[in-house]
C-alpha atoms as a PDB file:
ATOM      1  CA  UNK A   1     -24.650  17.322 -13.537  1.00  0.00           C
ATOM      2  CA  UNK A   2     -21.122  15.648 -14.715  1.00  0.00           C
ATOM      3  CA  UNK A   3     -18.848  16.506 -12.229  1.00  0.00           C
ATOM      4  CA  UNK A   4     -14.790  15.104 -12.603  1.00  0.00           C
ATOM      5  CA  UNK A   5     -11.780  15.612  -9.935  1.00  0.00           C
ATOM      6  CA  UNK A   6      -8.256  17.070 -11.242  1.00  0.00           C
ATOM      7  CA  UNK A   7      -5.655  16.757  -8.726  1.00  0.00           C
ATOM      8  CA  UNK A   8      -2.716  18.929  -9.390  1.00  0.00           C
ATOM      9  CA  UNK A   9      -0.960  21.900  -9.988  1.00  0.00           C
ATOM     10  CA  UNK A  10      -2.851  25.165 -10.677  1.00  0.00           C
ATOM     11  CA  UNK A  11      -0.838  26.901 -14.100  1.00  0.00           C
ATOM     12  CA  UNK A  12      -1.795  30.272 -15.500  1.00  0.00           C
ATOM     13  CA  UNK A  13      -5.642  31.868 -14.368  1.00  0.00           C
ATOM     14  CA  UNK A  14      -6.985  34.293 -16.693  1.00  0.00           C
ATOM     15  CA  UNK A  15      -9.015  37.248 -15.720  1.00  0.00           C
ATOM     16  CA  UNK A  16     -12.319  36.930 -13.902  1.00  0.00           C
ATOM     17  CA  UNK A  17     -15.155  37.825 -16.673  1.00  0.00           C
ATOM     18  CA  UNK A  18     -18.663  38.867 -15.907  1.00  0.00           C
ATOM     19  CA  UNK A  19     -21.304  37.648 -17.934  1.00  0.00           C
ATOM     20  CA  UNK A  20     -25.146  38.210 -18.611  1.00  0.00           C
ATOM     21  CA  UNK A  21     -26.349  40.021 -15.416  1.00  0.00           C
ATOM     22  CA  UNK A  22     -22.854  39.648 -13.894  1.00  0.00           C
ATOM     23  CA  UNK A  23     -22.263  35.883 -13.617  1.00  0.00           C
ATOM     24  CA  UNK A  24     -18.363  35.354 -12.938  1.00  0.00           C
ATOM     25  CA  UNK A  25     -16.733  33.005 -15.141  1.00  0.00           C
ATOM     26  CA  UNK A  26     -13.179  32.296 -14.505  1.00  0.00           C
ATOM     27  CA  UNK A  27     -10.452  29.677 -16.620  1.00  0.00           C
ATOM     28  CA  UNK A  28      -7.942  28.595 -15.420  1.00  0.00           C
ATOM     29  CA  UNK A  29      -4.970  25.645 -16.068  1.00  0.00           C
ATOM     30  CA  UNK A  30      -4.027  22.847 -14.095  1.00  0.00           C
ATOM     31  CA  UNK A  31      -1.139  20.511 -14.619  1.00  0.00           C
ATOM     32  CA  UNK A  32      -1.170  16.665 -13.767  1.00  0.00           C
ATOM     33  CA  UNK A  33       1.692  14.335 -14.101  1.00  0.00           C
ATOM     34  CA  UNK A  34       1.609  10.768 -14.714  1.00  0.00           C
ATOM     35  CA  UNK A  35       4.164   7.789 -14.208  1.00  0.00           C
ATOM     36  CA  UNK A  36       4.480   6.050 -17.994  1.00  0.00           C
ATOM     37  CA  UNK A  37       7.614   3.615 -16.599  1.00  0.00           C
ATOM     38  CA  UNK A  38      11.538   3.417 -17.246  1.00  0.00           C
ATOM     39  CA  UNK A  39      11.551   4.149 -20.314  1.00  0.00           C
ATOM     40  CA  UNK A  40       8.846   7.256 -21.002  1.00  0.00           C
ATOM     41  CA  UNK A  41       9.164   8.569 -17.140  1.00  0.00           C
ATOM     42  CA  UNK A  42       7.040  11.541 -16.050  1.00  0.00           C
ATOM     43  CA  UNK A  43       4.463  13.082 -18.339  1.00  0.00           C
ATOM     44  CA  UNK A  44       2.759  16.187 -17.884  1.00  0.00           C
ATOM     45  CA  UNK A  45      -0.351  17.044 -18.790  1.00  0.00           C
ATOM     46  CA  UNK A  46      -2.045  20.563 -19.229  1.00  0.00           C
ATOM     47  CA  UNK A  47      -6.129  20.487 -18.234  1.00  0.00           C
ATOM     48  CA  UNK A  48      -8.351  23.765 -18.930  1.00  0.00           C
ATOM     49  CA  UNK A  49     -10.670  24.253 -16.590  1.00  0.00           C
ATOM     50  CA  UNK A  50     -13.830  26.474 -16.811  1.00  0.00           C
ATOM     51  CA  UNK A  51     -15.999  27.723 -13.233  1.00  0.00           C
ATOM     52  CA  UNK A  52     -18.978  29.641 -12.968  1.00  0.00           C
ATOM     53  CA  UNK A  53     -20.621  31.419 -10.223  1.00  0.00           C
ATOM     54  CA  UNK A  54     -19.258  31.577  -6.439  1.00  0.00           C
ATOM     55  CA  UNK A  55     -17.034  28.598  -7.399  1.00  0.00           C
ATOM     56  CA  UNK A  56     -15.328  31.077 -10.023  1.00  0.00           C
ATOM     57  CA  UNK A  57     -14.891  33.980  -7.297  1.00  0.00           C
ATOM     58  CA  UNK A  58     -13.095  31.345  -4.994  1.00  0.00           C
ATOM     59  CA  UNK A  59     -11.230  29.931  -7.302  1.00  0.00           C
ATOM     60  CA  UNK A  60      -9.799  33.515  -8.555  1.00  0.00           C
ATOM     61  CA  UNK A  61      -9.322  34.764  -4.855  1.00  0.00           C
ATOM     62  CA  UNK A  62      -7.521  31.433  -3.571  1.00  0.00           C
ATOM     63  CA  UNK A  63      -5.540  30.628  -6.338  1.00  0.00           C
ATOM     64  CA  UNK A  64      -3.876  34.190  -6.877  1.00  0.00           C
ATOM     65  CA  UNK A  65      -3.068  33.680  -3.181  1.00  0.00           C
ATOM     66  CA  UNK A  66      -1.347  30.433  -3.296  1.00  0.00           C
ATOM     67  CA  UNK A  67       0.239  31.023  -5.965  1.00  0.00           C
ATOM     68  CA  UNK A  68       2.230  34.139  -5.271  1.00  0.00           C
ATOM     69  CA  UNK A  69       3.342  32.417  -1.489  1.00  0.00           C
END
């Protein structure tokens, strides 16, 4: 299994889709910004990020949550 870490802010979350014999699937946006020096500054970037299962459900729940406090 490749697995990878995104630290950052979550964006816009789509809908939470069933699939097959109801398997949530959930995407979802994060945003990262990186330090390029004086003279580029901040740069954001935009990551898409796809979950499956429980780990969609959470994600959906949680991040709907935070994001309206």
């Amino acid at each position: 299994m490749n697995s990878i870490n995104i630290v950052g802010n979550i964006g816009k979350i789509e809908e939470l889709q069933l699939i097959g014999n109801d398997i949530p699937v959930l995407s979802f946006s994060v945003a990262t910004t990186d330090y390029m020096g004086k003279s580029k500054g901040q740069v954001t970037n935009w990551h898409t990020v796809n979950v499956i299962g429980s780990t969609a459900k959470y994600v959906a729940d949680y991040g709907r949550k935070n994001k309206n406090a």
